[in-house]
N, C-alpha and C. Protein backbone atom coordinates (compact mmCIF):
# COMPACT_ATOMS: atom_id res chain seq x y z
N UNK A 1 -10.80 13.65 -19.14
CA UNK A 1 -10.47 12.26 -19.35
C UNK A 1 -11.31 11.42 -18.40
N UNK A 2 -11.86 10.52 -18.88
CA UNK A 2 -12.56 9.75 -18.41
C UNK A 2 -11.51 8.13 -17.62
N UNK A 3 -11.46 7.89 -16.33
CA UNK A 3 -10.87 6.76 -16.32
C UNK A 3 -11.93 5.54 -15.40
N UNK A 4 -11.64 5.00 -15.42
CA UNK A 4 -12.39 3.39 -14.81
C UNK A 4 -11.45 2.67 -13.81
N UNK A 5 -11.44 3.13 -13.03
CA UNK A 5 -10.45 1.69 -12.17
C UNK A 5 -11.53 0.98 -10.80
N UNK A 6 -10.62 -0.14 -10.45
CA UNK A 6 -10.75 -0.68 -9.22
C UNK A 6 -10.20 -0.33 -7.99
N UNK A 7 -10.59 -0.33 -6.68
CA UNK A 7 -10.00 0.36 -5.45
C UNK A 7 -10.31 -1.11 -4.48
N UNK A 8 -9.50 -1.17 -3.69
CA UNK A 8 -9.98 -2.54 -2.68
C UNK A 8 -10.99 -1.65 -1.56
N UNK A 9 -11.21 -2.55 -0.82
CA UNK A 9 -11.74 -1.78 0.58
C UNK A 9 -11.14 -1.03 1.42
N UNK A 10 -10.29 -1.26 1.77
CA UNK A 10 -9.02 -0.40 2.20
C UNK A 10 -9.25 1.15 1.79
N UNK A 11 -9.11 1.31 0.24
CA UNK A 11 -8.86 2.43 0.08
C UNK A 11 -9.92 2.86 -0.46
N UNK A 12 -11.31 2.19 -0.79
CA UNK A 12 -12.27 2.68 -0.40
C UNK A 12 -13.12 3.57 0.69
N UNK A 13 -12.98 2.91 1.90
CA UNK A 13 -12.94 3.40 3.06
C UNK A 13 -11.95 4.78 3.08
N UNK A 14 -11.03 4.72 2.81
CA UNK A 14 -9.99 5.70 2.72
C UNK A 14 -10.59 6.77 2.01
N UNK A 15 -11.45 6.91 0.59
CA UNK A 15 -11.86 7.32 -0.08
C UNK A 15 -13.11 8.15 0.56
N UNK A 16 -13.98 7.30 0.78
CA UNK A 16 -15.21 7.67 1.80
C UNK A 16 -14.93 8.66 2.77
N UNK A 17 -13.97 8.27 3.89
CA UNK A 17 -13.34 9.78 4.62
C UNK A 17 -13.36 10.83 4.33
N UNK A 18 -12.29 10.86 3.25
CA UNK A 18 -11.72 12.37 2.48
C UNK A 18 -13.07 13.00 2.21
N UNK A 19 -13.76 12.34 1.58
CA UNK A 19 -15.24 12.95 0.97
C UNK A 19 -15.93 13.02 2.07
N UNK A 20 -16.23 12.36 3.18
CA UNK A 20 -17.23 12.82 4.22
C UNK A 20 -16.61 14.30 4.80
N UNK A 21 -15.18 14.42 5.08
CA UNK A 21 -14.76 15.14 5.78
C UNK A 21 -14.72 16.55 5.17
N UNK A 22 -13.80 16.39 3.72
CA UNK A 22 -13.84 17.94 3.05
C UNK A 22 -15.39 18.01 1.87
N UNK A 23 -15.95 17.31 1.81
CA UNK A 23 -17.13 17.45 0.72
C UNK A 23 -17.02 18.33 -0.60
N UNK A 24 -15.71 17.07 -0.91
CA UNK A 24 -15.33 17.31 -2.52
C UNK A 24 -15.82 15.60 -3.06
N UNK A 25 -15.62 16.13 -4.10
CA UNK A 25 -16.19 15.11 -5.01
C UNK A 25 -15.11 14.25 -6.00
N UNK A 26 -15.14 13.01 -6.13
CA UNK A 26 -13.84 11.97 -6.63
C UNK A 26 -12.77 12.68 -7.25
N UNK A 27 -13.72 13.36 -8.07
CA UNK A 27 -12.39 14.23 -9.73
C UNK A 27 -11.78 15.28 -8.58
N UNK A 28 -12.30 16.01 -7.41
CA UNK A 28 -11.66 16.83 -6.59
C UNK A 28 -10.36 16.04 -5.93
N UNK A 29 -10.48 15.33 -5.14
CA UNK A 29 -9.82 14.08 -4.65
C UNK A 29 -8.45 13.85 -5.02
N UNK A 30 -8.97 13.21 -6.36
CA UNK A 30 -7.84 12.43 -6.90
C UNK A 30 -7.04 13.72 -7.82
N UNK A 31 -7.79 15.08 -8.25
CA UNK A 31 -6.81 16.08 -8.71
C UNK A 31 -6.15 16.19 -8.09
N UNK A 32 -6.17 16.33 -6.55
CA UNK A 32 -5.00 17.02 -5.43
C UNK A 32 -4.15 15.69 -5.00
N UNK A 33 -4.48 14.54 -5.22
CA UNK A 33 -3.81 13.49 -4.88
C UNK A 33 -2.62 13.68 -6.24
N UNK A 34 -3.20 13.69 -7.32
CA UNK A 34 -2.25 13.30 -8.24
C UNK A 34 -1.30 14.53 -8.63
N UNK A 35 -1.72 15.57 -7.82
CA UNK A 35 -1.08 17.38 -7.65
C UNK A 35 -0.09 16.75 -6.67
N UNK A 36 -0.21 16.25 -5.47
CA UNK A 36 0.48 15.81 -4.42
C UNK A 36 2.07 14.90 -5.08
N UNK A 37 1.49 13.94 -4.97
CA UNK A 37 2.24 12.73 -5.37
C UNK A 37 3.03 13.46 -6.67
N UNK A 38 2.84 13.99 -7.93
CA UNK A 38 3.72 15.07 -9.11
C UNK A 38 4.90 15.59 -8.56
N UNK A 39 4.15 16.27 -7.40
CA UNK A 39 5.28 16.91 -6.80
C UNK A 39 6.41 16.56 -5.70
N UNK A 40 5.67 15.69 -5.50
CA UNK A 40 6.96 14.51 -4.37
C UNK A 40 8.07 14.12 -5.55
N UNK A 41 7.43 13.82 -6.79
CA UNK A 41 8.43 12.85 -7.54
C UNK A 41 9.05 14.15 -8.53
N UNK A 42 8.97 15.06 -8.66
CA UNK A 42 9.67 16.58 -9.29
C UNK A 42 9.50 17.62 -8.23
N UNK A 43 10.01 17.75 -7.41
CA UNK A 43 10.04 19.05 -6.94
C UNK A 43 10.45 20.12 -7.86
N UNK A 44 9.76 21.35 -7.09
CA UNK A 44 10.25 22.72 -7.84
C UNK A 44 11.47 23.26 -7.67
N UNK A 45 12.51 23.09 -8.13
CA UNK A 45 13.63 23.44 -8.23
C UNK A 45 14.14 24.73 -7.34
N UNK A 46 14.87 24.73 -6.30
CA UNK A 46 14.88 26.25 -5.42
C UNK A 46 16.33 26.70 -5.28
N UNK A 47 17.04 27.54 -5.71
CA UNK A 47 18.31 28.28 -5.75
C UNK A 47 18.60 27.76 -4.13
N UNK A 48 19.90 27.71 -4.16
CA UNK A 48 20.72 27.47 -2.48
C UNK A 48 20.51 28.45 -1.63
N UNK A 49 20.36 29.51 -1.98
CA UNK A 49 20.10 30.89 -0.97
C UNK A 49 18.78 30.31 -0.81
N UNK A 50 17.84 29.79 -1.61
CA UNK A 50 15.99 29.58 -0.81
C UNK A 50 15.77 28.72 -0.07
N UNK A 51 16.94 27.55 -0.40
CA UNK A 51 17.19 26.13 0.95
C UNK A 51 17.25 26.81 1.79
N UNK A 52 18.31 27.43 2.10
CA UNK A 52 19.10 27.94 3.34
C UNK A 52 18.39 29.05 3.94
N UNK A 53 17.35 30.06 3.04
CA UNK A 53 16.54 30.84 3.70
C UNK A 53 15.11 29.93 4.27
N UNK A 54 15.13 28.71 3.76
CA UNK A 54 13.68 28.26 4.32
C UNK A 54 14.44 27.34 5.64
N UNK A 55 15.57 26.65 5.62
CA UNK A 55 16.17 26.29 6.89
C UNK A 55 16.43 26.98 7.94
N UNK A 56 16.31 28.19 7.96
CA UNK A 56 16.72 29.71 9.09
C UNK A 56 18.05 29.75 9.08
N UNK A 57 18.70 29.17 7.96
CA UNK A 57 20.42 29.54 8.36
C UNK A 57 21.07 30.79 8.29
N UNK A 58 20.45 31.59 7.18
CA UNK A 58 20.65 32.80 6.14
C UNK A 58 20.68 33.89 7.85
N UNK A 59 21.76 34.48 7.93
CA UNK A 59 21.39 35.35 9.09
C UNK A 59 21.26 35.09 10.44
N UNK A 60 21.52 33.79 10.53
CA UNK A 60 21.31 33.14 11.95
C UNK A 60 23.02 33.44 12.71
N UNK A 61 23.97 33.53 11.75
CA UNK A 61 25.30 33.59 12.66
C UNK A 61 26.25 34.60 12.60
N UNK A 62 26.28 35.39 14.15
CA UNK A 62 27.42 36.14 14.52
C UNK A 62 28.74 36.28 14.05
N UNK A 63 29.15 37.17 14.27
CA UNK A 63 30.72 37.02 13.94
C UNK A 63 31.20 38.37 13.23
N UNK A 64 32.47 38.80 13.41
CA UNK A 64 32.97 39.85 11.99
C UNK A 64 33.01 39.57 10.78
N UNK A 65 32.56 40.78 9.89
CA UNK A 65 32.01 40.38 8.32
C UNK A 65 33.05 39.79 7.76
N UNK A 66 34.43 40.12 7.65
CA UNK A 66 35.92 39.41 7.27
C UNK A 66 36.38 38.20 7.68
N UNK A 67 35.08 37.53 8.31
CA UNK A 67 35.82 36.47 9.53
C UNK A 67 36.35 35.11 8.24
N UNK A 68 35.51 34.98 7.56
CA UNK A 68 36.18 34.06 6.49
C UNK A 68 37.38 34.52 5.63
N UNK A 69 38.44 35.52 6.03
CA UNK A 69 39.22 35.62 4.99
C UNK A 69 39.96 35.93 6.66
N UNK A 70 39.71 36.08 7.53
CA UNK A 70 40.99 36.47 9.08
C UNK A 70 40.02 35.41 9.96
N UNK A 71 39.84 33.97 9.79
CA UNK A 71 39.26 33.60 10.31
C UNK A 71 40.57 32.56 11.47
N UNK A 72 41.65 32.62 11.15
CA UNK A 72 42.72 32.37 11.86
C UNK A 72 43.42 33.27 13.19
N UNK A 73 42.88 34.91 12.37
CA UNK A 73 43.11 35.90 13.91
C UNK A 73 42.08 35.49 14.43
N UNK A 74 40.89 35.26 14.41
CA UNK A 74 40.24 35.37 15.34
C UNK A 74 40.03 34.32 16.20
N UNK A 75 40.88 33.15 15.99
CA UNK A 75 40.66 31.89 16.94
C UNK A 75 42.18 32.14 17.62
N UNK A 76 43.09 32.45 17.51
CA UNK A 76 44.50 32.75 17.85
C UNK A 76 44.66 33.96 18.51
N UNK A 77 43.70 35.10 18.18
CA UNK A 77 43.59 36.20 19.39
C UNK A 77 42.57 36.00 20.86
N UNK A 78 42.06 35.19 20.56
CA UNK A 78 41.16 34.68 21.91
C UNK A 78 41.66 34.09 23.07
């Protein structure tokens, strides 16, 4: 697809960077920009166990394996 737009100076300059720095070329650019920004506005959907394994919670806490079903002995025997 062919598109045509306008950019101010601002993001011209802005433009110029990216390309001096990684030496890709506009259609490179703006693929990963518009890859970027897709995915801010849809993330990929991740089961609650993959939150909680990418937060470090999964395994992070002590305790006896029953403690949620005798979790009353164990604050009352202490």
């Amino acid at each position: 697809m062919d598109i045509v737009t306008q950019i101010d100076d601002n993001h011209a300059k802005k433009l110029a960077y990216i390309q001096q720095h990684t030496n890709q070329d506009l259609s490179e650019i703006l693929n990963q920009a518009i890859d970027l920004y897709y995915e801010q506005l849809n993330p990929p959907s991740k089961s609650p166990l993959e939150v909680l394994q990418e937060d470090g919670l999964v395994g992070c806490f002590e305790g006896d394996s029953d403690l949620s079903s005798n979790y009353k002995l164990g604050l009352w025997s202490r």
